[in-house]
N, C-alpha and C. Protein backbone atom coordinates (compact mmCIF):
# COMPACT_ATOMS: atom_id res chain seq x y z
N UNK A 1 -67.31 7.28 -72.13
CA UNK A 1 -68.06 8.16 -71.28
C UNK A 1 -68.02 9.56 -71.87
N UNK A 2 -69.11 10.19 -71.47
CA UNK A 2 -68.96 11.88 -71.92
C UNK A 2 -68.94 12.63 -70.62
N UNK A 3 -68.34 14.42 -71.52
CA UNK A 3 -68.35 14.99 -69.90
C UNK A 3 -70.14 15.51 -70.28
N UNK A 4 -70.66 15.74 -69.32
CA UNK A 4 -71.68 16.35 -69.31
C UNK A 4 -72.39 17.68 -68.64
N UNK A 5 -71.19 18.08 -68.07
CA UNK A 5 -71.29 19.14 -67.39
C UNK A 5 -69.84 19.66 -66.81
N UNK A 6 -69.47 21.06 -66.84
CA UNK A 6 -68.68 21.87 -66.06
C UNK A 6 -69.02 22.87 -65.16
N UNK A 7 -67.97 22.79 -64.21
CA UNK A 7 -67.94 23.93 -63.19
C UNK A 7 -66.73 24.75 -63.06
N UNK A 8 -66.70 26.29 -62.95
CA UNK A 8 -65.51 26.57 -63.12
C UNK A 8 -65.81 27.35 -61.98
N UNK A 9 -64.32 26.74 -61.14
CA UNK A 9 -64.22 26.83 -59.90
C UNK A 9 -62.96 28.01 -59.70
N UNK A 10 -62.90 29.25 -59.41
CA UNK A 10 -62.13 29.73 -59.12
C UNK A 10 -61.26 30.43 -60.47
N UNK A 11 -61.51 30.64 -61.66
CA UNK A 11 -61.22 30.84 -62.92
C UNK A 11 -60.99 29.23 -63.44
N UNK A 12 -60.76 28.55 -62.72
CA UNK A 12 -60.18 27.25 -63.40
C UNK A 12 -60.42 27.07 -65.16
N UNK A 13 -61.81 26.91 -65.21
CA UNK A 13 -62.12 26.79 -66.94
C UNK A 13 -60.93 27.82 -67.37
N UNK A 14 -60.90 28.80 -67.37
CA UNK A 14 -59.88 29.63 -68.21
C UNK A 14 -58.34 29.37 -68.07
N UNK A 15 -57.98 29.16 -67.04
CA UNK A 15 -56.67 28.91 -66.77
C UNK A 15 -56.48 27.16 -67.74
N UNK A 16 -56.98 26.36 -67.12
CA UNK A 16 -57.13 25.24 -67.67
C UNK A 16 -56.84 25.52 -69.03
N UNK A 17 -58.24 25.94 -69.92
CA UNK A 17 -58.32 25.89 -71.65
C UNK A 17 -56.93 27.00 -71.88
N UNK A 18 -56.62 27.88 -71.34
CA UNK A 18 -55.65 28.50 -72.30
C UNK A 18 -54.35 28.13 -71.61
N UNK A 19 -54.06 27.52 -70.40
CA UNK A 19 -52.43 27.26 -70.50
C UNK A 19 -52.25 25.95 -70.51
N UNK A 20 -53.15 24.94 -70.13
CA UNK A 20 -53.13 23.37 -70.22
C UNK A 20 -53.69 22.71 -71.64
N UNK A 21 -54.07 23.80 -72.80
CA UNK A 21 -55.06 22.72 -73.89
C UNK A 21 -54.54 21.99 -74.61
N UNK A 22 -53.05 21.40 -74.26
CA UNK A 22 -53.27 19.79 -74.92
C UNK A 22 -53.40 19.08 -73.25
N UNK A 23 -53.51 19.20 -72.60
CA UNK A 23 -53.72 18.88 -71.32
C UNK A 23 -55.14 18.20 -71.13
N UNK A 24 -55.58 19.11 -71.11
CA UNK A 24 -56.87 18.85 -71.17
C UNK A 24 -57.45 18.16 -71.92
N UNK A 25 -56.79 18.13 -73.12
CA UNK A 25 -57.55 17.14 -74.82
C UNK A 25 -57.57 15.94 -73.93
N UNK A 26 -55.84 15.51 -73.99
CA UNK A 26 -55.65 14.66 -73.13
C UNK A 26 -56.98 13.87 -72.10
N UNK A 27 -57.11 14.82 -71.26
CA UNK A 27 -57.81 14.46 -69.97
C UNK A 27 -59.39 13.98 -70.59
N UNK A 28 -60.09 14.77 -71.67
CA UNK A 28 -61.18 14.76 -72.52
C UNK A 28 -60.93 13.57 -73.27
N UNK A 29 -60.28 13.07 -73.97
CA UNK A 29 -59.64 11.65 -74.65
C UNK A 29 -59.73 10.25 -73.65
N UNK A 30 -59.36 10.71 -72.35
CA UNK A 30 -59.40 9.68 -70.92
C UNK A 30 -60.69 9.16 -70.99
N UNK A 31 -61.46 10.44 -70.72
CA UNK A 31 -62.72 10.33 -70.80
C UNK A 31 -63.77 9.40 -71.51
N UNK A 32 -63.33 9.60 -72.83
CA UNK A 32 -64.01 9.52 -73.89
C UNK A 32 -63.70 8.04 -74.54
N UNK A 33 -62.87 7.56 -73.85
CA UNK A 33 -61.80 6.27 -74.19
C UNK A 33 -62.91 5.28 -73.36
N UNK A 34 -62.96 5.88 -72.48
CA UNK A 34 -63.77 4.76 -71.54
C UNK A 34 -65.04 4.22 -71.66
N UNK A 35 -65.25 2.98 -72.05
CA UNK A 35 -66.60 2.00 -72.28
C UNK A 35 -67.13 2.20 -70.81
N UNK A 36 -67.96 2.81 -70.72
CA UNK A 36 -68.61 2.84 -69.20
C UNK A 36 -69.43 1.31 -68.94
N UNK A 37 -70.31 1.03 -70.05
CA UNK A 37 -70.26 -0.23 -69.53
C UNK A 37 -69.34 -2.11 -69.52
N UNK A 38 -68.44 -1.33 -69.57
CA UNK A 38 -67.45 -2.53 -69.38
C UNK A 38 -67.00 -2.55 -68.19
N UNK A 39 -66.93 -1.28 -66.76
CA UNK A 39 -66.96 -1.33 -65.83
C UNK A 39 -68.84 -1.24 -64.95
N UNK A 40 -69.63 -1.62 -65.55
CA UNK A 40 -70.88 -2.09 -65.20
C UNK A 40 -70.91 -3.64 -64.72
N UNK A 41 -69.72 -3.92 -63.56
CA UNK A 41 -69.19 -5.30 -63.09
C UNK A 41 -69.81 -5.42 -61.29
N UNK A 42 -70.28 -4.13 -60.91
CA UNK A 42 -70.31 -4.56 -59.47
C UNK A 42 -71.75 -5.53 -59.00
N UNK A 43 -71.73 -6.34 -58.46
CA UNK A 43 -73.33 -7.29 -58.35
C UNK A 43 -73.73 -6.08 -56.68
N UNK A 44 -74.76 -5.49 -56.64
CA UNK A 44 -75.04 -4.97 -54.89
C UNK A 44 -75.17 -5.66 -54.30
N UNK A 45 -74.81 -5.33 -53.09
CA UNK A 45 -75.19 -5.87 -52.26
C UNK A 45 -76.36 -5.31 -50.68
N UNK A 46 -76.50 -4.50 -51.39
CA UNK A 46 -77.56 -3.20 -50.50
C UNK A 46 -78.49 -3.44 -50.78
N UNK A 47 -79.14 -4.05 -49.26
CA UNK A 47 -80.57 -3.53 -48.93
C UNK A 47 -81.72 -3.45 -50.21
N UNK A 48 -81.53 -2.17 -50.55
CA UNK A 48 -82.37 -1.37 -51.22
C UNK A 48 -81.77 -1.83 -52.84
N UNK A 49 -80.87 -1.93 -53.36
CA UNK A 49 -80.43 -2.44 -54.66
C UNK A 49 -79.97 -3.74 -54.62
N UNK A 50 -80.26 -4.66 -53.82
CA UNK A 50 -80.03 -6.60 -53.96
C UNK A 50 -79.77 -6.94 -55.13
N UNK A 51 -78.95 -7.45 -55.59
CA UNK A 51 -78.19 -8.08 -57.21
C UNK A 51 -78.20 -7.34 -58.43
N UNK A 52 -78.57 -5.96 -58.05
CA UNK A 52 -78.76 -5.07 -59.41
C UNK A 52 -77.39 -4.89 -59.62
N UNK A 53 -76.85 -4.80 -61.16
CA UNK A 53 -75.53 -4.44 -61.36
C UNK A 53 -75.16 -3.17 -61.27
N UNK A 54 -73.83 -2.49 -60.91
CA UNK A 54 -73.83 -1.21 -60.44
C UNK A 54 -72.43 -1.01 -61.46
N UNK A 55 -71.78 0.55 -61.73
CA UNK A 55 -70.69 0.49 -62.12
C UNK A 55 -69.75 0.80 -60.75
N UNK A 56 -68.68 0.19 -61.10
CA UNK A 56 -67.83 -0.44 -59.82
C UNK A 56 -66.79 1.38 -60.11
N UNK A 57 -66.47 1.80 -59.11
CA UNK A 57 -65.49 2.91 -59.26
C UNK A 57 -64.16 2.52 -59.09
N UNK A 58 -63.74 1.24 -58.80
CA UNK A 58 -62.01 1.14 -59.04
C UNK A 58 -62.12 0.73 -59.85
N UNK A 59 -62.71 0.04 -60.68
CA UNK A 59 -62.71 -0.51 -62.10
C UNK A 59 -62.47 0.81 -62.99
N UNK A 60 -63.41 1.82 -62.47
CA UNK A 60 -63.32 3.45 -63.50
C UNK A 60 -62.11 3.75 -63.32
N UNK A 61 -61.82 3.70 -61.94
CA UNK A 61 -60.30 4.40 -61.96
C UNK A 61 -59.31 3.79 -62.75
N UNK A 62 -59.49 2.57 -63.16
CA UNK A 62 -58.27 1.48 -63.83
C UNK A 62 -58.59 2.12 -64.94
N UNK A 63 -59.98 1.98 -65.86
CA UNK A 63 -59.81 2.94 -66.98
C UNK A 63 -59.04 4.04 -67.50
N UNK A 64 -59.20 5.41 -66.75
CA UNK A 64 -57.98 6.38 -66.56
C UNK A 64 -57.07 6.33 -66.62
N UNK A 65 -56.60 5.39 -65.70
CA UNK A 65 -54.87 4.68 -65.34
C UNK A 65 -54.55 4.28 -66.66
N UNK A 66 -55.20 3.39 -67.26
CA UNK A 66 -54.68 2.91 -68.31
C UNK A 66 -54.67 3.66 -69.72
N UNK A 67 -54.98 4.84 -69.70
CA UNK A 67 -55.18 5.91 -70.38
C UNK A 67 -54.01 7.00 -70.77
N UNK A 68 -54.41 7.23 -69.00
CA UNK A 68 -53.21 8.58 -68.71
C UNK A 68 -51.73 7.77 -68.63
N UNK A 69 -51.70 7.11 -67.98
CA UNK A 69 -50.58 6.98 -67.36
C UNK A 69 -49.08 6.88 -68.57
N UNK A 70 -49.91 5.81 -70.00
CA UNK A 70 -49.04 5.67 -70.97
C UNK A 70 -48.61 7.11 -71.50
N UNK A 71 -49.33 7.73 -71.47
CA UNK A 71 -48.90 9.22 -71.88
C UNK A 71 -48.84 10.15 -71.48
N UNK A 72 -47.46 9.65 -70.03
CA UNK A 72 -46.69 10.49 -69.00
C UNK A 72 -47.47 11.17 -67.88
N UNK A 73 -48.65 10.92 -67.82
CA UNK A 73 -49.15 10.97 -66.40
C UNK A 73 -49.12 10.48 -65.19
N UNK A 74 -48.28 10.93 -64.33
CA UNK A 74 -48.32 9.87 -63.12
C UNK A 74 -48.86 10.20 -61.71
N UNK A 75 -48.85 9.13 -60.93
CA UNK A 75 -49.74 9.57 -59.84
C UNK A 75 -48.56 9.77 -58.95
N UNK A 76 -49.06 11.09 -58.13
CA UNK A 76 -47.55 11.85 -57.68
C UNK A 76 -47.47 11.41 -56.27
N UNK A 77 -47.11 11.48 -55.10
CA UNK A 77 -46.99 10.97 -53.79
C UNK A 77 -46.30 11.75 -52.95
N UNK A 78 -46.43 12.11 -51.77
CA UNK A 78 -45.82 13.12 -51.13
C UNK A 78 -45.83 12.41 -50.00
N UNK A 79 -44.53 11.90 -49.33
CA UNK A 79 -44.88 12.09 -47.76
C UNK A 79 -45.05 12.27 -47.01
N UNK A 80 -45.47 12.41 -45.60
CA UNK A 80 -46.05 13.12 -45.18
C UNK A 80 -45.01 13.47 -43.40
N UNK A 81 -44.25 13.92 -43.38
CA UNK A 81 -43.29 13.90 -41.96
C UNK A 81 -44.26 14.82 -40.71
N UNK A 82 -44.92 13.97 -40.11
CA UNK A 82 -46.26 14.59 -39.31
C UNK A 82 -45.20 15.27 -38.13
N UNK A 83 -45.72 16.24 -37.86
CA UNK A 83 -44.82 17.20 -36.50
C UNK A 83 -45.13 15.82 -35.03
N UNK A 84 -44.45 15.91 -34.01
CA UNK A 84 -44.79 15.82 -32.78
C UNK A 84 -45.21 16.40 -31.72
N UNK A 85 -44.84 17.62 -32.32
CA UNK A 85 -45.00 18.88 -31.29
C UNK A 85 -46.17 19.68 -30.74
N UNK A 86 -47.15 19.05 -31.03
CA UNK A 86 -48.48 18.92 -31.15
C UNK A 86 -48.87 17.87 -29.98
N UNK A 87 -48.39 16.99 -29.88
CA UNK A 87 -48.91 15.77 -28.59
C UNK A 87 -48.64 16.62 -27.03
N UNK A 88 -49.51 16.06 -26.21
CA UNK A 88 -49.22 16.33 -24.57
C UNK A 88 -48.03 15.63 -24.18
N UNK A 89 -48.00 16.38 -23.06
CA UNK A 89 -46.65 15.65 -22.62
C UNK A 89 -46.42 14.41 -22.04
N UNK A 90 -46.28 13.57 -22.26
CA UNK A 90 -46.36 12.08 -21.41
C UNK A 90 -47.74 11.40 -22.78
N UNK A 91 -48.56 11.71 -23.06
CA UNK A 91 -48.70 10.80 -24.20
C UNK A 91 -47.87 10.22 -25.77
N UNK A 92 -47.90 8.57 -25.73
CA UNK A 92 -46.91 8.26 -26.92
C UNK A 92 -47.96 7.84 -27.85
N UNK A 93 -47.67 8.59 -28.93
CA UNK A 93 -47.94 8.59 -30.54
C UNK A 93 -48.11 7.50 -31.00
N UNK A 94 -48.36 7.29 -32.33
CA UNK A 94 -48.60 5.49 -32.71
C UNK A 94 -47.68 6.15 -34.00
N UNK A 95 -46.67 5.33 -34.72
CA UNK A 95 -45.61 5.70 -35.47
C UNK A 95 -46.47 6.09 -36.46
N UNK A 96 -46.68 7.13 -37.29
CA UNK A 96 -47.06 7.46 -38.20
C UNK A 96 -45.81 7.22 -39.68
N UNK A 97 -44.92 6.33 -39.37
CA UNK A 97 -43.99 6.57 -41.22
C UNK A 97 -44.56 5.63 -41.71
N UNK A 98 -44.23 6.75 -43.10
CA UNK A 98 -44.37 5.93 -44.25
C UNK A 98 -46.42 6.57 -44.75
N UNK A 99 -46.97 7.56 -44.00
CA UNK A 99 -48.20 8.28 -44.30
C UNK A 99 -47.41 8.92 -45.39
N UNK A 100 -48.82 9.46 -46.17
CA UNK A 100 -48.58 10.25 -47.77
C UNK A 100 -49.97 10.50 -48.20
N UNK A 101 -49.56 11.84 -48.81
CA UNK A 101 -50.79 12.11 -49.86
C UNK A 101 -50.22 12.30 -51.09
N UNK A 102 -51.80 11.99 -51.83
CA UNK A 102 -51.12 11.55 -53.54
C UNK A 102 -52.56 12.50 -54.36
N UNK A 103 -51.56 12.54 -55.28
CA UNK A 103 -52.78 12.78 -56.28
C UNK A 103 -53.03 12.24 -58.02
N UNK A 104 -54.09 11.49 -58.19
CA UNK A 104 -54.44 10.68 -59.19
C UNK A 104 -53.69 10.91 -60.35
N UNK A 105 -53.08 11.92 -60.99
CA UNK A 105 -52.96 12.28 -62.13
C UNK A 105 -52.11 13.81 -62.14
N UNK A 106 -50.80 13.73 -62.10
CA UNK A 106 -50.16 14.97 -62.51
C UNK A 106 -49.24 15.17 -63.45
N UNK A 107 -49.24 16.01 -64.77
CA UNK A 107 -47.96 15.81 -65.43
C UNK A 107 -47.99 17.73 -65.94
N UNK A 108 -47.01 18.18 -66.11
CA UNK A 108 -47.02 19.95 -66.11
C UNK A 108 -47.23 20.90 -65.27
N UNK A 109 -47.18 20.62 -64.43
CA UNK A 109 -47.87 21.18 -63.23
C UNK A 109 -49.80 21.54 -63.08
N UNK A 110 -50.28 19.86 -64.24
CA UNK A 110 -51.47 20.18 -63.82
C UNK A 110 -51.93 18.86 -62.87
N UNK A 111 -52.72 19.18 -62.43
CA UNK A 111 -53.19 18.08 -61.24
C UNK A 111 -54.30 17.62 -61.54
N UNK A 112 -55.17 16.44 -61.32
CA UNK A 112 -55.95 15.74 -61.78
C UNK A 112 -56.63 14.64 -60.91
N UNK A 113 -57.76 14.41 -60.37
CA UNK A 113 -58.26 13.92 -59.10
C UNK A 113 -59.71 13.52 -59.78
N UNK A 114 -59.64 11.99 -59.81
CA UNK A 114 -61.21 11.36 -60.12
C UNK A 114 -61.43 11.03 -58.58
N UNK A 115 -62.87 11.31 -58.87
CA UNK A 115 -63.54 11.01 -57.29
C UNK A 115 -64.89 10.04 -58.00
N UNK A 116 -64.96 8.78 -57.46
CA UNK A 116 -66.26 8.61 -57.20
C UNK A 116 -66.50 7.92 -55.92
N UNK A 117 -66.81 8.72 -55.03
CA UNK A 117 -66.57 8.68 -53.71
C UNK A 117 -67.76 9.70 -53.18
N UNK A 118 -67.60 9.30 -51.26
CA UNK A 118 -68.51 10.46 -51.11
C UNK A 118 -68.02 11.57 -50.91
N UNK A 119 -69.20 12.57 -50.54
CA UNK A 119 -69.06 13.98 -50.87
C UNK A 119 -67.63 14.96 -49.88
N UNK A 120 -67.63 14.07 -49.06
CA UNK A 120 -66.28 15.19 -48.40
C UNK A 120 -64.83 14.55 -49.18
N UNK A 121 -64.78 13.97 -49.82
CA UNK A 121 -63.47 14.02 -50.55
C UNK A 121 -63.56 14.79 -51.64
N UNK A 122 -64.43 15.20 -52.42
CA UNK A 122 -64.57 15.68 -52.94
C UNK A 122 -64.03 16.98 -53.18
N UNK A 123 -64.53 17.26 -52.19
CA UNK A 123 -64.35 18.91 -51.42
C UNK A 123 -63.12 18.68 -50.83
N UNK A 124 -62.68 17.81 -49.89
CA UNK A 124 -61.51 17.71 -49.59
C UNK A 124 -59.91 17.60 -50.83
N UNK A 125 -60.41 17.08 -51.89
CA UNK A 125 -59.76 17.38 -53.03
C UNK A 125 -59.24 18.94 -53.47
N UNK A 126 -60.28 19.54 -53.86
CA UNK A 126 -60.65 20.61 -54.11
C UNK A 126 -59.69 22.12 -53.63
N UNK A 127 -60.72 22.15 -52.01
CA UNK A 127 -60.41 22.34 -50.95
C UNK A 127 -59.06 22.65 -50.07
N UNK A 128 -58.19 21.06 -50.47
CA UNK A 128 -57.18 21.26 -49.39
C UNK A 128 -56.60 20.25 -50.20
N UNK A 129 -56.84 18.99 -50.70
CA UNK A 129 -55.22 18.76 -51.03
C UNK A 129 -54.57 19.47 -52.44
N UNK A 130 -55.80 19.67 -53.16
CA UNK A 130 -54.77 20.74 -54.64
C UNK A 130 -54.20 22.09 -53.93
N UNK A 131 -54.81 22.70 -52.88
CA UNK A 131 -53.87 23.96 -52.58
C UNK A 131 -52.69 23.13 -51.39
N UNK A 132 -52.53 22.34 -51.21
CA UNK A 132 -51.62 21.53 -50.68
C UNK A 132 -50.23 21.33 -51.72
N UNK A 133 -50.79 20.80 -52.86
CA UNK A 133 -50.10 20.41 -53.95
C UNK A 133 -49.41 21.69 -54.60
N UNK A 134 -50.10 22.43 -54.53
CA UNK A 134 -49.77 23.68 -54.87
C UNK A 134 -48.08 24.57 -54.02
N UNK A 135 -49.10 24.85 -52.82
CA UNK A 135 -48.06 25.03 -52.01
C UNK A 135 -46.74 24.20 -52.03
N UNK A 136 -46.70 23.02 -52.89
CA UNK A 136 -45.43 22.19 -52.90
C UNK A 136 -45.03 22.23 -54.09
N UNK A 137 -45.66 23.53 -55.19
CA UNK A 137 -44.62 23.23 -56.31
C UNK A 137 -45.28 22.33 -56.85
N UNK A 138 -46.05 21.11 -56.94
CA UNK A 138 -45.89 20.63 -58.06
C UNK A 138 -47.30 20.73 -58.86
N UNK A 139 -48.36 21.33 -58.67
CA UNK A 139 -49.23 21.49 -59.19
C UNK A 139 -49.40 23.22 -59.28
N UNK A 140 -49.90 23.34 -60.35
CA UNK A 140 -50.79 25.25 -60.43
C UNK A 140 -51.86 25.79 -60.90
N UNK A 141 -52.84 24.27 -61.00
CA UNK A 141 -53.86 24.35 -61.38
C UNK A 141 -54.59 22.88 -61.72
N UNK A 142 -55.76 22.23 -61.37
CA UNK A 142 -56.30 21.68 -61.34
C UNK A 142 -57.85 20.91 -62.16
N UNK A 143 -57.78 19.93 -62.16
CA UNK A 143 -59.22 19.44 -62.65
C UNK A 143 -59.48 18.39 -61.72
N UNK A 144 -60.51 18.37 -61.37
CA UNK A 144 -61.58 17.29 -60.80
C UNK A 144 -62.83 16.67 -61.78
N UNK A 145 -62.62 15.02 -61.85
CA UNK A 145 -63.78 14.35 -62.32
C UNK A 145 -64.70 13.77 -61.47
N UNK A 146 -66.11 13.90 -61.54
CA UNK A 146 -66.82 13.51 -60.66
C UNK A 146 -68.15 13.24 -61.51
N UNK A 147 -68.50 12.68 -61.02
CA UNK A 147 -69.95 11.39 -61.41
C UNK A 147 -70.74 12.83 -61.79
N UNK A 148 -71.46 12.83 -62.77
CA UNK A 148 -72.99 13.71 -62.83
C UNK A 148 -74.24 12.81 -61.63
N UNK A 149 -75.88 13.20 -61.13
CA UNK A 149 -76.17 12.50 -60.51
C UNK A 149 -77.31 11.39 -61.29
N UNK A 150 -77.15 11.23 -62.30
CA UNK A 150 -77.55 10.38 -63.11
C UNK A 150 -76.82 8.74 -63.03
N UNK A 151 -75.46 9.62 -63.08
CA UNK A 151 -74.36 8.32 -63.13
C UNK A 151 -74.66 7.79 -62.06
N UNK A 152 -73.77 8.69 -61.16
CA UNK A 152 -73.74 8.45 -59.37
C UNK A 152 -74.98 7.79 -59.09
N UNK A 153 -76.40 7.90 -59.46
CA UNK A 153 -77.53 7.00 -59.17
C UNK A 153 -77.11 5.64 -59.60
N UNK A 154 -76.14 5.15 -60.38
CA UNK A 154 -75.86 3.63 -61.07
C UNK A 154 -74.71 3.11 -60.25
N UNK A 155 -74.30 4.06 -59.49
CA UNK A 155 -73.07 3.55 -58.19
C UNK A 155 -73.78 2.93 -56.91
N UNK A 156 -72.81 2.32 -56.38
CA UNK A 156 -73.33 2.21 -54.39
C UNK A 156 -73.76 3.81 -53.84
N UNK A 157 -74.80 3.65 -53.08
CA UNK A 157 -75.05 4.35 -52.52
C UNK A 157 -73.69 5.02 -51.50
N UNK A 158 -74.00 6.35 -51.85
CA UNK A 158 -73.20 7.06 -50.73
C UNK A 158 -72.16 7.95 -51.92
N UNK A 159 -72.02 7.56 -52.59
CA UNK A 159 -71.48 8.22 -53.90
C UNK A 159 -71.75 9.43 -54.40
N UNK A 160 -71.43 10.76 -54.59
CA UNK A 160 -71.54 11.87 -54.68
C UNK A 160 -71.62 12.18 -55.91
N UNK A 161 -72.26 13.92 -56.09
CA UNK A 161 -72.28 14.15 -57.82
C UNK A 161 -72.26 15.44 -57.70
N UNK A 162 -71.73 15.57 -59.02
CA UNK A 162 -71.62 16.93 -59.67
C UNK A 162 -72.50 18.16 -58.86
N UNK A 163 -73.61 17.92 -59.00
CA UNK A 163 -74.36 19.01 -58.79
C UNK A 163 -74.53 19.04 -57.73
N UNK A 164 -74.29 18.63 -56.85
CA UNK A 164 -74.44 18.74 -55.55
C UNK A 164 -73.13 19.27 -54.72
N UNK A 165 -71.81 19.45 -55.47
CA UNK A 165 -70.54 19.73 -55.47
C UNK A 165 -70.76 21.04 -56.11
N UNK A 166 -70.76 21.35 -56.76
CA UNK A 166 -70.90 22.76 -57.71
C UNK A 166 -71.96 23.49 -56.66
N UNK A 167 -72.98 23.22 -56.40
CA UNK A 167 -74.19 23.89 -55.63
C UNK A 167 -73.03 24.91 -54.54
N UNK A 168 -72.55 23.55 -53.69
CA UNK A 168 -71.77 23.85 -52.65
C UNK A 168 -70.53 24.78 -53.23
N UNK A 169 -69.81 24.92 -54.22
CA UNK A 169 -68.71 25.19 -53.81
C UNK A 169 -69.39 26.38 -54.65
N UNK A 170 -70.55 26.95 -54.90
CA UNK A 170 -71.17 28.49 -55.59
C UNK A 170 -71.31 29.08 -54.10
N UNK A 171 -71.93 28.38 -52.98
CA UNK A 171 -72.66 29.14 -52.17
C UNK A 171 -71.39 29.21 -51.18
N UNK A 172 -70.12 28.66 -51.18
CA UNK A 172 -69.32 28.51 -50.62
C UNK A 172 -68.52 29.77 -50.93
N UNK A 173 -67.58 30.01 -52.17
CA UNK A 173 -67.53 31.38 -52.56
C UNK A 173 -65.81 30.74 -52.54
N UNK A 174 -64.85 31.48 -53.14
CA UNK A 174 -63.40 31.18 -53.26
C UNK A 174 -62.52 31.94 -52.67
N UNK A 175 -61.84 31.16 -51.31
CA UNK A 175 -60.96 31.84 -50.30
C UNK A 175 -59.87 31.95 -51.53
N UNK A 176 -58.86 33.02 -50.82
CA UNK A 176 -57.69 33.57 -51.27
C UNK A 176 -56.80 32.53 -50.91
N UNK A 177 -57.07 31.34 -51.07
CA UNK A 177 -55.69 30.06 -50.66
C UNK A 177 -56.54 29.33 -51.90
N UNK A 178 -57.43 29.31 -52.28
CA UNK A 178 -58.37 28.40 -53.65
C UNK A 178 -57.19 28.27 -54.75
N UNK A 179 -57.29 27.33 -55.19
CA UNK A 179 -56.25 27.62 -56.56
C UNK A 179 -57.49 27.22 -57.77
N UNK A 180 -57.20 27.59 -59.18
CA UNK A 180 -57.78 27.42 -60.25
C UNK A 180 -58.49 25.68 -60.37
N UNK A 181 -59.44 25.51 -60.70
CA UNK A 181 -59.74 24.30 -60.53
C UNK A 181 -60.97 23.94 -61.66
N UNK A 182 -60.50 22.83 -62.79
CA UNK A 182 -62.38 23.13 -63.18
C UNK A 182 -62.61 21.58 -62.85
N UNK A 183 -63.79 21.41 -62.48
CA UNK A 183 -64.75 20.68 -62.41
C UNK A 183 -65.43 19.88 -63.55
N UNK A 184 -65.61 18.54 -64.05
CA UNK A 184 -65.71 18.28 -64.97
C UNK A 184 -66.58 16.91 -64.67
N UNK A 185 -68.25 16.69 -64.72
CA UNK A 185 -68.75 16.35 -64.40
C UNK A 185 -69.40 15.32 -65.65
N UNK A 186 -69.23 14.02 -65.37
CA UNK A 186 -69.27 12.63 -66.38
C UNK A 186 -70.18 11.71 -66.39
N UNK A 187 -70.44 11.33 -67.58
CA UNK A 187 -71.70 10.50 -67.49
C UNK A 187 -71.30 9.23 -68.53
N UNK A 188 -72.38 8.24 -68.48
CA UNK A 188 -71.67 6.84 -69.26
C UNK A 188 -72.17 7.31 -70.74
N UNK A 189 -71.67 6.80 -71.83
CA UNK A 189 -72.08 7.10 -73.00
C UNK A 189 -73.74 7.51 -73.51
């Protein structure tokens, strides 16, 4: 796969290239490793695309995995100890242990989140769990991969893209809780 587009979200591009750049080679190598159509496995089942082949996105994600992971990237996990103190009085809770948030890819304190998914995780990535990650120490700067809408047209519907993420997070503008983030927007060979 190639990248085919960036967004630099919050300085991210700069922070990224000058304190992460074997980091990033790295992450660009992930990329670039991947036969996009060898995950061209999903048969549809939609309506509107009936037996057309699609590329499957856990299959992409296994790509990555099998990429990063040999060379000390791991996917990090946090649990999550939800307050109670928040419920009314006389209503009982449904046990929440054993909840967690994770993120795809962290090793240096950089963080790393493929999405091909729809559009509020995206942003929810972005958004709230890298300044999450942040706030905990183990991340200080970020990249997000996400479909260009070329690709994302060869996914299931409902699947989000680049430019439609970037649009939003220009007209959106970067709160003072944003951490560095670039955006790195992918297409099949």
């Amino acid at each position: 796969m190639i990248v085919a587009a960036e967004y630099d979200f919050n300085g991210g591009k700069k922070v990224v290239e000058e304190k992460y750049p074997e980091l990033l080679q790295e992450v660009r190598k992930a990329i670039a490793s991947i036969k996009a159509a060898e995950h061209l496995i999903k048969e549809s089942e939609e309506k509107t695309m009936k037996g057309r082949m699609l590329y499957s996105p856990p299959s992409l994600n296994k790509g990555f995995k099998k990429f990063l992971y040999p060379i000390g990237w791991i996917n990090h996990k946090v649990e999550c100890d939800y307050s109670r103190d928040h419920y009314v009085k006389g209503y009982a809770p449904t046990d929440t242990k054993g909840a967690f948030r994770d993120m795809d890819f962290v090793k240096d304190t950089l963080g790393v989140e493929v999405q091909f998914g729809k559009y509020a995780f995206m942003v929810y990535n972005v958004c709230a769990k890298m300044t999450i990650f942040h706030n905990l120490g183990i991340i200080k700067a970020g990249v997000e991969i996400v479909p260009v809408k070329k690709f994302a047209n060869e996914m299931s519907t409902g699947v989000s893209y680049f430019e439609q993420f970037a649009w939003d997070l220009s007209k959106r503008g970067v709160s003072n809780i944003d951490i560095p983030v670039l955006i790195l927007g992918i297409d099949a060979e």
